[in-house]
Protein backbone atom coordinates (compact mmCIF):
# COMPACT_ATOMS: atom_id res chain seq x y z
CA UNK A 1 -45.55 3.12 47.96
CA UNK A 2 -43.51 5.72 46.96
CA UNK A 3 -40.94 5.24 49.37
CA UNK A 4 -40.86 1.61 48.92
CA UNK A 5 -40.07 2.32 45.21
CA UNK A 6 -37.18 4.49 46.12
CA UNK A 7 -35.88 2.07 48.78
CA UNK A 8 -35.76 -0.36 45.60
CA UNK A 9 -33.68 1.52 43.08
CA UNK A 10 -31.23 2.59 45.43
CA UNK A 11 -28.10 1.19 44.31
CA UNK A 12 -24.86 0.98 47.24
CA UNK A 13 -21.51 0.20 45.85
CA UNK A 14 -18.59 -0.41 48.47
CA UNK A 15 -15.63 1.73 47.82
CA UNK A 16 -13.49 -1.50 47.20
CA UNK A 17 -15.80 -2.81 44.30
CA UNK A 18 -15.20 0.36 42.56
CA UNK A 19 -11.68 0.14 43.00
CA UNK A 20 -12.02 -3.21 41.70
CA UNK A 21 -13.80 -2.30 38.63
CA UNK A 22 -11.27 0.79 37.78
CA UNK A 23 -8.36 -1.28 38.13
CA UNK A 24 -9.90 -4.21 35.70
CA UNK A 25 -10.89 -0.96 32.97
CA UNK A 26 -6.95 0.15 33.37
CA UNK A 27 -5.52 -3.00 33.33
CA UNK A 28 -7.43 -3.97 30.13
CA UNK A 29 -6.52 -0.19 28.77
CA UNK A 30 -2.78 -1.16 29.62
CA UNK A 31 -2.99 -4.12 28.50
CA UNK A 32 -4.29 -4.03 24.96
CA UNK A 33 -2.17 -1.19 24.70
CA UNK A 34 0.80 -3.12 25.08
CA UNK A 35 -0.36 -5.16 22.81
CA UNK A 36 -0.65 -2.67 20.15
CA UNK A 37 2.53 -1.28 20.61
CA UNK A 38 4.16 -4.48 20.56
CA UNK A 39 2.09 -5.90 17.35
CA UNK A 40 4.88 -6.38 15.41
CA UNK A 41 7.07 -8.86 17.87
CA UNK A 42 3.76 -10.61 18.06
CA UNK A 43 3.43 -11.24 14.80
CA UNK A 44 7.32 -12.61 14.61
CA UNK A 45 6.45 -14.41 17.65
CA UNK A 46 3.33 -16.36 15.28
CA UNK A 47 5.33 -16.37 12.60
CA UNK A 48 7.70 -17.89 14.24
CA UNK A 49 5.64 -20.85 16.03
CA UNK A 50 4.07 -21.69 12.61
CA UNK A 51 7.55 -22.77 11.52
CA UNK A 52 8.22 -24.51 14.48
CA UNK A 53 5.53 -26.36 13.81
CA UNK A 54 6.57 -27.25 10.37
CA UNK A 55 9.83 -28.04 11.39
CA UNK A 56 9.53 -30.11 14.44
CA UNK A 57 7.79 -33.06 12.55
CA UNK A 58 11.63 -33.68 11.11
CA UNK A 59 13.12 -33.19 14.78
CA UNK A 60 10.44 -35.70 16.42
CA UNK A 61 11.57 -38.23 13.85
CA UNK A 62 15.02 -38.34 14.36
CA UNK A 63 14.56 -37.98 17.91
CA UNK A 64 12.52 -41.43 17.59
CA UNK A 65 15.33 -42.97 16.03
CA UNK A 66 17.21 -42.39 18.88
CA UNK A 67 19.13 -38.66 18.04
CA UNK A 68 19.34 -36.53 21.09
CA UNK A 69 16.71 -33.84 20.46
CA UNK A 70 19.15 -31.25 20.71
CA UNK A 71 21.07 -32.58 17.68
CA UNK A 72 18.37 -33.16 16.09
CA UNK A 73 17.39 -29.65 16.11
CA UNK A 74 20.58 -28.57 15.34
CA UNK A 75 20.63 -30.64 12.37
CA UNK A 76 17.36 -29.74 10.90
CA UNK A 77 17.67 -26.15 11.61
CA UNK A 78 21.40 -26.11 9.83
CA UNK A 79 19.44 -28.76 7.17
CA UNK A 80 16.74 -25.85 6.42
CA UNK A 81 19.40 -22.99 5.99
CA UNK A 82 21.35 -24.34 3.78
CA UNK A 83 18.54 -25.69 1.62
CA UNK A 84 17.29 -22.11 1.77
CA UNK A 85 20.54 -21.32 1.21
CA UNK A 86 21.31 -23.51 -1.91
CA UNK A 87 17.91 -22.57 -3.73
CA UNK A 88 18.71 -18.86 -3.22
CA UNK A 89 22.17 -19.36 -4.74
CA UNK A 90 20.39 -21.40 -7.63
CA UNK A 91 17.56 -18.96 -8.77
CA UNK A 92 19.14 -15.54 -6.87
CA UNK A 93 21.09 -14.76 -9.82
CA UNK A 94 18.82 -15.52 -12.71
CA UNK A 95 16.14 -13.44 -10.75
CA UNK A 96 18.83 -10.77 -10.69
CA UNK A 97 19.88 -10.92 -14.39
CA UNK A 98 15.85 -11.59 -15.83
CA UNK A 99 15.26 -7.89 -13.11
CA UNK A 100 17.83 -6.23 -14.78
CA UNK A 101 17.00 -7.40 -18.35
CA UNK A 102 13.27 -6.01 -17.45
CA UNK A 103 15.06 -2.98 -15.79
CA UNK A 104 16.52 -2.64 -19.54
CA UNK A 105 13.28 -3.50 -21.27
CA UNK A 106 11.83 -0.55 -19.34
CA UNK A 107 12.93 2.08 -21.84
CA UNK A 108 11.73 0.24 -24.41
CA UNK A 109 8.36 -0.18 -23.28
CA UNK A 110 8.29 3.84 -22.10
CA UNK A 111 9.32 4.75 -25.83
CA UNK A 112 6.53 2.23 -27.58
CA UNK A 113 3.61 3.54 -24.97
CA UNK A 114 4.83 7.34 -25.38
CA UNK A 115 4.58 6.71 -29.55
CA UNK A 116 1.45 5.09 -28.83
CA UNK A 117 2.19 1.59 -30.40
CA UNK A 118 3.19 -1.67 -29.24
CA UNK A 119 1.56 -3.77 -26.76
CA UNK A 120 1.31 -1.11 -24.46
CA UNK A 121 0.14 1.56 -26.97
CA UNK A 122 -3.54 1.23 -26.84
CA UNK A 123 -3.23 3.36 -23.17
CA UNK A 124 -2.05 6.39 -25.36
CA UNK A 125 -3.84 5.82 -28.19
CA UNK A 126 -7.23 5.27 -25.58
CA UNK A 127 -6.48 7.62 -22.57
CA UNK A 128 -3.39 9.68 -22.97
CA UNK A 129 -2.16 8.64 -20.43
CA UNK A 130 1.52 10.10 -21.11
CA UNK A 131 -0.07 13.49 -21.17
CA UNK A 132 -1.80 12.84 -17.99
CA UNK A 133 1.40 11.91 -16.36
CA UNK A 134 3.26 15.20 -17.96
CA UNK A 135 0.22 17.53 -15.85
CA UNK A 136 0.78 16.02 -12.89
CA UNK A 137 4.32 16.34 -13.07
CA UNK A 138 4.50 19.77 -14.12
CA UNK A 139 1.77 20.32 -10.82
CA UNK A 140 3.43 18.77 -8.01
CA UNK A 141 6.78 17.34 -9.82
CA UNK A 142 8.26 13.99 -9.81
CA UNK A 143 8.71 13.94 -6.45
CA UNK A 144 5.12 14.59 -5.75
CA UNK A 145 3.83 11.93 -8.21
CA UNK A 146 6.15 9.09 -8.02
CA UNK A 147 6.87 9.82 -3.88
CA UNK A 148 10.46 10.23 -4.27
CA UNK A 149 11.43 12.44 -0.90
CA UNK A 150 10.87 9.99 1.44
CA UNK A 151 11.41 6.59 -0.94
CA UNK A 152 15.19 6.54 -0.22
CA UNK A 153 14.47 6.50 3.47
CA UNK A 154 11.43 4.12 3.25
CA UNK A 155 12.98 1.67 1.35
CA UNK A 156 16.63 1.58 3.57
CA UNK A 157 13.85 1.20 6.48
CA UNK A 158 12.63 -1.43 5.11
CA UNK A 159 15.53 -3.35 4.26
CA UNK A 160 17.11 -3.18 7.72
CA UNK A 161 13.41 -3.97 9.31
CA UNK A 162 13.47 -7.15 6.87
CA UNK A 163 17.35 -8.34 8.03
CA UNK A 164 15.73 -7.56 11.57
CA UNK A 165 12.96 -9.59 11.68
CA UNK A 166 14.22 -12.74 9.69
CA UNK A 167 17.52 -12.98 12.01
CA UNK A 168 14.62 -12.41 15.09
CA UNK A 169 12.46 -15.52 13.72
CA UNK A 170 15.02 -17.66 13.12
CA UNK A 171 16.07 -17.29 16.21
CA UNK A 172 12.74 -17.06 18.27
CA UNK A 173 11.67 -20.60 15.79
CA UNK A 174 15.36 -22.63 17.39
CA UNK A 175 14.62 -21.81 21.09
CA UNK A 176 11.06 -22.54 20.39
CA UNK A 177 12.14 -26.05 18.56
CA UNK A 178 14.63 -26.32 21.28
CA UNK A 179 12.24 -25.84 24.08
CA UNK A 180 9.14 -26.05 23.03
CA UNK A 181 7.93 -29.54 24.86
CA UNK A 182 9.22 -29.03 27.66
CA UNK A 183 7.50 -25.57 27.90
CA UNK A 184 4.01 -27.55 27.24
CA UNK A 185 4.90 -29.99 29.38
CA UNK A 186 5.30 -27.26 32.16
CA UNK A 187 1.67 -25.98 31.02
CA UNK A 188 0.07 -29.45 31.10
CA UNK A 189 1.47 -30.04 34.26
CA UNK A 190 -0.38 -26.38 36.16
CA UNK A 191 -3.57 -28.42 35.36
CA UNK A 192 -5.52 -30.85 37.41
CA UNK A 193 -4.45 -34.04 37.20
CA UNK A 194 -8.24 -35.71 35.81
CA UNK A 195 -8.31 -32.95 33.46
CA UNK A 196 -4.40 -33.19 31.76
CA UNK A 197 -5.31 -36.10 29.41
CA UNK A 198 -8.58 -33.98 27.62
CA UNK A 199 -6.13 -31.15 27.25
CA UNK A 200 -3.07 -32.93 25.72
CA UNK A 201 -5.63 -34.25 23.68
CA UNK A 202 -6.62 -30.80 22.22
CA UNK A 203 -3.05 -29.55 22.28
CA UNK A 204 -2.24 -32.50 20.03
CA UNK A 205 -5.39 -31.71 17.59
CA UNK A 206 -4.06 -27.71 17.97
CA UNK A 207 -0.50 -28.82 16.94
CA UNK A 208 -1.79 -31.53 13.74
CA UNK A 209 -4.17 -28.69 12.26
CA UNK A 210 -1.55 -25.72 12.31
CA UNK A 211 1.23 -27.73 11.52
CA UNK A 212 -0.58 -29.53 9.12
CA UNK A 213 -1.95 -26.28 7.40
CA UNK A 214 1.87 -24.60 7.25
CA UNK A 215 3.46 -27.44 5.78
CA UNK A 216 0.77 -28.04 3.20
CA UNK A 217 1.03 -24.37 2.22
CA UNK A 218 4.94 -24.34 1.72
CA UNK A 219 4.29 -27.25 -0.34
CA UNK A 220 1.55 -26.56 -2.72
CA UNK A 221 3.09 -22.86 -2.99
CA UNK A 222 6.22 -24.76 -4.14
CA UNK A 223 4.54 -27.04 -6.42
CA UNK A 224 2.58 -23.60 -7.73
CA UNK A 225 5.83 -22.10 -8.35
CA UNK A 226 7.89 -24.52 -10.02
CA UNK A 227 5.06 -25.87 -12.54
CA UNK A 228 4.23 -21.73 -13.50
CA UNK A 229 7.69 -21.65 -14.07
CA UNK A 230 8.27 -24.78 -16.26
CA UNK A 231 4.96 -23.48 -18.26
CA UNK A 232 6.50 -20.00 -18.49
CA UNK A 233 10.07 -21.80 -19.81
CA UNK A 234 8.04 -23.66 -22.18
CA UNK A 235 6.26 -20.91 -23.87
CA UNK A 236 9.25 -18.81 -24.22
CA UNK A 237 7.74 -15.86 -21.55
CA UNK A 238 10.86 -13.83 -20.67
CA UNK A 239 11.33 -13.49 -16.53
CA UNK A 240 9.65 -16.82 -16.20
CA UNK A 241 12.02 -17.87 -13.05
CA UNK A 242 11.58 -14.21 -11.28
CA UNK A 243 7.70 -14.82 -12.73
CA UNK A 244 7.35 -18.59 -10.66
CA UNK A 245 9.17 -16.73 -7.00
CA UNK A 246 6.10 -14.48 -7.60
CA UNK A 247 3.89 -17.21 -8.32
CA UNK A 248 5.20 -19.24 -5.29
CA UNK A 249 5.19 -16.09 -2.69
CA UNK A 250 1.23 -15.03 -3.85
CA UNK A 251 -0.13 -18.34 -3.74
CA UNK A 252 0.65 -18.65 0.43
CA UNK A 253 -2.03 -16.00 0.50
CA UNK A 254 -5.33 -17.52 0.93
CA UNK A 255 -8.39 -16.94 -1.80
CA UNK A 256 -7.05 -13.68 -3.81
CA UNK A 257 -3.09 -15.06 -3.81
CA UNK A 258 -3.51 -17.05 -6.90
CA UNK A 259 -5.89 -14.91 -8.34
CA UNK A 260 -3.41 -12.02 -7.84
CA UNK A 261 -0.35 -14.16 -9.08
CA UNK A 262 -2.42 -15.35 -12.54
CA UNK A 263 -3.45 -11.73 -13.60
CA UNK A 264 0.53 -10.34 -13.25
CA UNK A 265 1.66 -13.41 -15.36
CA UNK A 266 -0.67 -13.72 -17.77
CA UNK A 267 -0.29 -9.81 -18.76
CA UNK A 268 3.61 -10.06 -19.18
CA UNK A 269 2.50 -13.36 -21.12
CA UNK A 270 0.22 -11.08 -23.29
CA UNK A 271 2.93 -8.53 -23.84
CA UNK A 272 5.36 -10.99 -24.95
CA UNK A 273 2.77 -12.79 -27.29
CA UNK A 274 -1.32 -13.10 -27.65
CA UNK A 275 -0.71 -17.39 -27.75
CA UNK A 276 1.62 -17.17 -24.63
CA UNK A 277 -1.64 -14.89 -22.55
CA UNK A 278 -3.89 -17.24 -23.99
CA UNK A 279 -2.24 -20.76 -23.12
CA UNK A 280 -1.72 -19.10 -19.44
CA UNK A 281 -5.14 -17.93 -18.86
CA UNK A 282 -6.04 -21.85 -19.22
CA UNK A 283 -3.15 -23.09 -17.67
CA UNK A 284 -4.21 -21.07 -14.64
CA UNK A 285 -7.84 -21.89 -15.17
CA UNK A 286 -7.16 -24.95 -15.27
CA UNK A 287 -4.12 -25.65 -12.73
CA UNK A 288 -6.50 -23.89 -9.68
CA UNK A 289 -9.36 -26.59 -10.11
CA UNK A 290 -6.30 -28.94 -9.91
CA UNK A 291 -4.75 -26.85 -6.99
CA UNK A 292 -8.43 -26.83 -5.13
CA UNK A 293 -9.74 -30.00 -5.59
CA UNK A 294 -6.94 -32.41 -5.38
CA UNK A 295 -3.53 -30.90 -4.21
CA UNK A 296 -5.13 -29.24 -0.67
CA UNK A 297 -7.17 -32.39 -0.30
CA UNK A 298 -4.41 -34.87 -0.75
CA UNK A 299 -1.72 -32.68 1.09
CA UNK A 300 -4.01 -31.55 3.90
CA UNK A 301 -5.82 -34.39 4.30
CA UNK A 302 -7.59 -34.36 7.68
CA UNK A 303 -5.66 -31.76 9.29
CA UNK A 304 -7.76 -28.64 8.15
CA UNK A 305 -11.59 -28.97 8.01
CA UNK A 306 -13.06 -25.52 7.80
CA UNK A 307 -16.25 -24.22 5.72
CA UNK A 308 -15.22 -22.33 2.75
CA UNK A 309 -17.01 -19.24 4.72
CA UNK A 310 -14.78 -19.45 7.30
CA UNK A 311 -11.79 -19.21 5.55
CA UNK A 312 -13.18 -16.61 3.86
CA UNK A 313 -14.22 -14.56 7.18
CA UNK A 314 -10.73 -15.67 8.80
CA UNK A 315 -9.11 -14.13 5.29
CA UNK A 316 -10.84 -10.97 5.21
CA UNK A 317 -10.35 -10.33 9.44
CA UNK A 318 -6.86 -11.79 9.62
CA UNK A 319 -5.79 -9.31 6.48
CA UNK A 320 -7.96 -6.60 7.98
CA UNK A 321 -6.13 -7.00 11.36
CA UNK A 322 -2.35 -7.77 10.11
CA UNK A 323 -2.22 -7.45 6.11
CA UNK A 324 -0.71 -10.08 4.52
CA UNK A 325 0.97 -12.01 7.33
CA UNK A 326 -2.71 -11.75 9.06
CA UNK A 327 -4.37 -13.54 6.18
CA UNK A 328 -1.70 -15.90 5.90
CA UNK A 329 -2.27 -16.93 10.30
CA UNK A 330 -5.63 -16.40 9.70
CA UNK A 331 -6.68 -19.94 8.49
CA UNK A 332 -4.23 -22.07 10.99
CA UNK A 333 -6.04 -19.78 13.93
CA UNK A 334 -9.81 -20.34 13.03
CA UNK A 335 -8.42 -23.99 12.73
CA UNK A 336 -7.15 -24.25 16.31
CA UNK A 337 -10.19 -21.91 17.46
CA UNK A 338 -12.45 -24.26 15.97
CA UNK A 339 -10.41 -27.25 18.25
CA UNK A 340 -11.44 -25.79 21.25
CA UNK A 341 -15.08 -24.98 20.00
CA UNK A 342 -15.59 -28.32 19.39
CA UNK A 343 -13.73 -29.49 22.55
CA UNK A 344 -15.99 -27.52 24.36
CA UNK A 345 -19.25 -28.54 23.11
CA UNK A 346 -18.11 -32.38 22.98
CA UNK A 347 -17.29 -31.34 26.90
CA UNK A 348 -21.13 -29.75 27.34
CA UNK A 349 -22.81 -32.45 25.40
CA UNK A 350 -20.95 -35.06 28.11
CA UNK A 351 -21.83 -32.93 31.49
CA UNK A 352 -25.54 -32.78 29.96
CA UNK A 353 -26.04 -36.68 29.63
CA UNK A 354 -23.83 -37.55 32.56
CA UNK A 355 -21.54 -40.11 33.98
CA UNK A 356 -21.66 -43.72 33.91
CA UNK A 357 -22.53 -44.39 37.43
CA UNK A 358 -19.33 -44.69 39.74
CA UNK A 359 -17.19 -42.36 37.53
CA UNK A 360 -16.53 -39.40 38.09
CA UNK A 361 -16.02 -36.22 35.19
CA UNK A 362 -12.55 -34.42 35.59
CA UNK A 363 -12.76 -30.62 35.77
């Protein structure tokens, strides 16, 4: 019995299924850490196809009116630059004067908060927070507490990673526009032939819901911007252009963008006047129940249907993953993931009741 028992938990693995299973392990190792190493490309690379998905809705339709599609990129990608182009020469240099006025302002604001009066006062008056600052200076100096050593070299880092990476999209989004069908069509065509049709289906659901879910973002993020702005005008709030930018830039983040963007602009509101803070707490109040439950609706429509949980889990691993520009792919990704889910299933739920007799399912 004993024996027998022994004979049964004797395991024999062939020298070649190790080797198989060691080269999987270090392939995967290698792999991922490729990936890692190259994270940043790969999120230009995303970045990148969500705007060639925005984009190529313009390039299909004036390649249906007969435009070569070539020329048709080349005309919407020119179109795009110079309407970037044209908006940044409109608002660049009142952002730059209403940042220098603030720049100015600065002093101001340092001498009121040190005196302990003003709108800033009460953090004197309440914590001391002046002579807070004053210890830690005197402890570690100004370098210590403000980071100034390495800020120079941080910020000229960032800068030339920023002209780097724009100048790298824009180009990575016109190959992609220029090429981008006939690479799918190259895809769609390594499948079997019974199965192409289901898959060009789901590529075509893939390509409404992230498309749909960029475009609708740029758009309610410009129609966030422009009405905080004419608000901000309005009341009289100084920096309301540079104000509506940051407005406009926040609210592409899912869930805490707005949020985010409403607490910075109603405080400067408060400092410039208790009315102004007051009119923009409701105007925000009041303009995200708008945002939520008509604009996204109405702009987009059918293309993104997820459960406010999974945005919410998409939000928190997509930021958790990339930061910002993970939160921001976060949502068009558990869109197309959902795609295939449901692709699948539909798929499973057909293979369990069968055929019609005489027909065959494609693999």
């Amino acid at each position: 019995m004993l024996g027998r028992m022994s004979e049964e938990r004797l395991v024999r693995l062939r020298p070649r299924a190790v080797l198989v299973v060691l080269g999987v392990i270090l392939a995967s190792a290698v792999a991922l850490e490729v990936l890692w190493v190259t994270r940043s490309v790969l999120i230009w690379v995303l970045i990148a196809v969500f705007l060639a998905m925005a984009l190529n809705p313009a390039v299909d339709w004036l390649a249906d009116r007969g435009v070569r599609r070539g020329v048709a990129v080349g005309i919407v990608f020119v179109g795009t630059i110079l309407a970037i182009a044209g908006i940044a020469a409109t608002f660049v240099p009142t952002l730059v004067r209403e940042v220098n006025d603030l720049v100015n302002a600065v002093p101001g604001y340092l001498d009121d908060l040190t005196r302990g009066r003003g709108k800033l006062g009460f953090l004197e008056r309440d914590y001391q927070i002046v002579e807070k600052v004053r210890a830690a200076i005197e402890k570690s100096g100004a370098g210590g507490v403000l980071g100034l050593s390495t800020t120079a070299l941080t910020v000229t880092k960032s800068v030339v990673n920023a002209v780097v990476a724009v100048v790298t999209i824009a180009f990575l989004t016109l190959f992609m526009l220029l090429e981008g069908p006939a690479w799918v069509e190259r895809c769609y065509g390594l499948l079997p032939e019974p199965s192409q049709p289901r898959w060009r289906k789901v590529g075509r659901d893939i390509y409404r819901t992230v498309g749909g879910y960029v475009t609708g973002n740029l758009t309610i993020s410009l129609i966030a911007g422009t009405v905080s702005t004419v608000v901000l005008l309005v009341l009289g709030v100084p920096y309301a252009v540079a104000l509506g930018l940051v407005v406009a830039l926040l609210d592409l983040i899912p869930l805490a963008g707005a949020t985010i963007a409403a607490v910075l602009v109603t405080t400067v509101g408060f400092l410039n006047s208790t009315t102004a803070g007051f009119v923009l707490i409701v105007f925000f109040v009041v303009y995200q129940q708008l945002e939520n439950h008509v604009l996204q609706p109405l702009v987009y429509g059918r293309t993104v249907q997820l459960s406010p949980l999974v945005v919410l889990v998409a939000v928190l691993m997509g930021a958790e993953l990339a930061g910002v520009i993970g939160a921001l792919g976060a949502i068009p990704i558990a869109g197309a993931i959902q795609v295939l889910v449901l692709d699948w299933l539909e798929e499973r739920r057909r293979r369990i009741a069968g055929p019609p007799p005489g027909v065959e399912l494609p693999s």
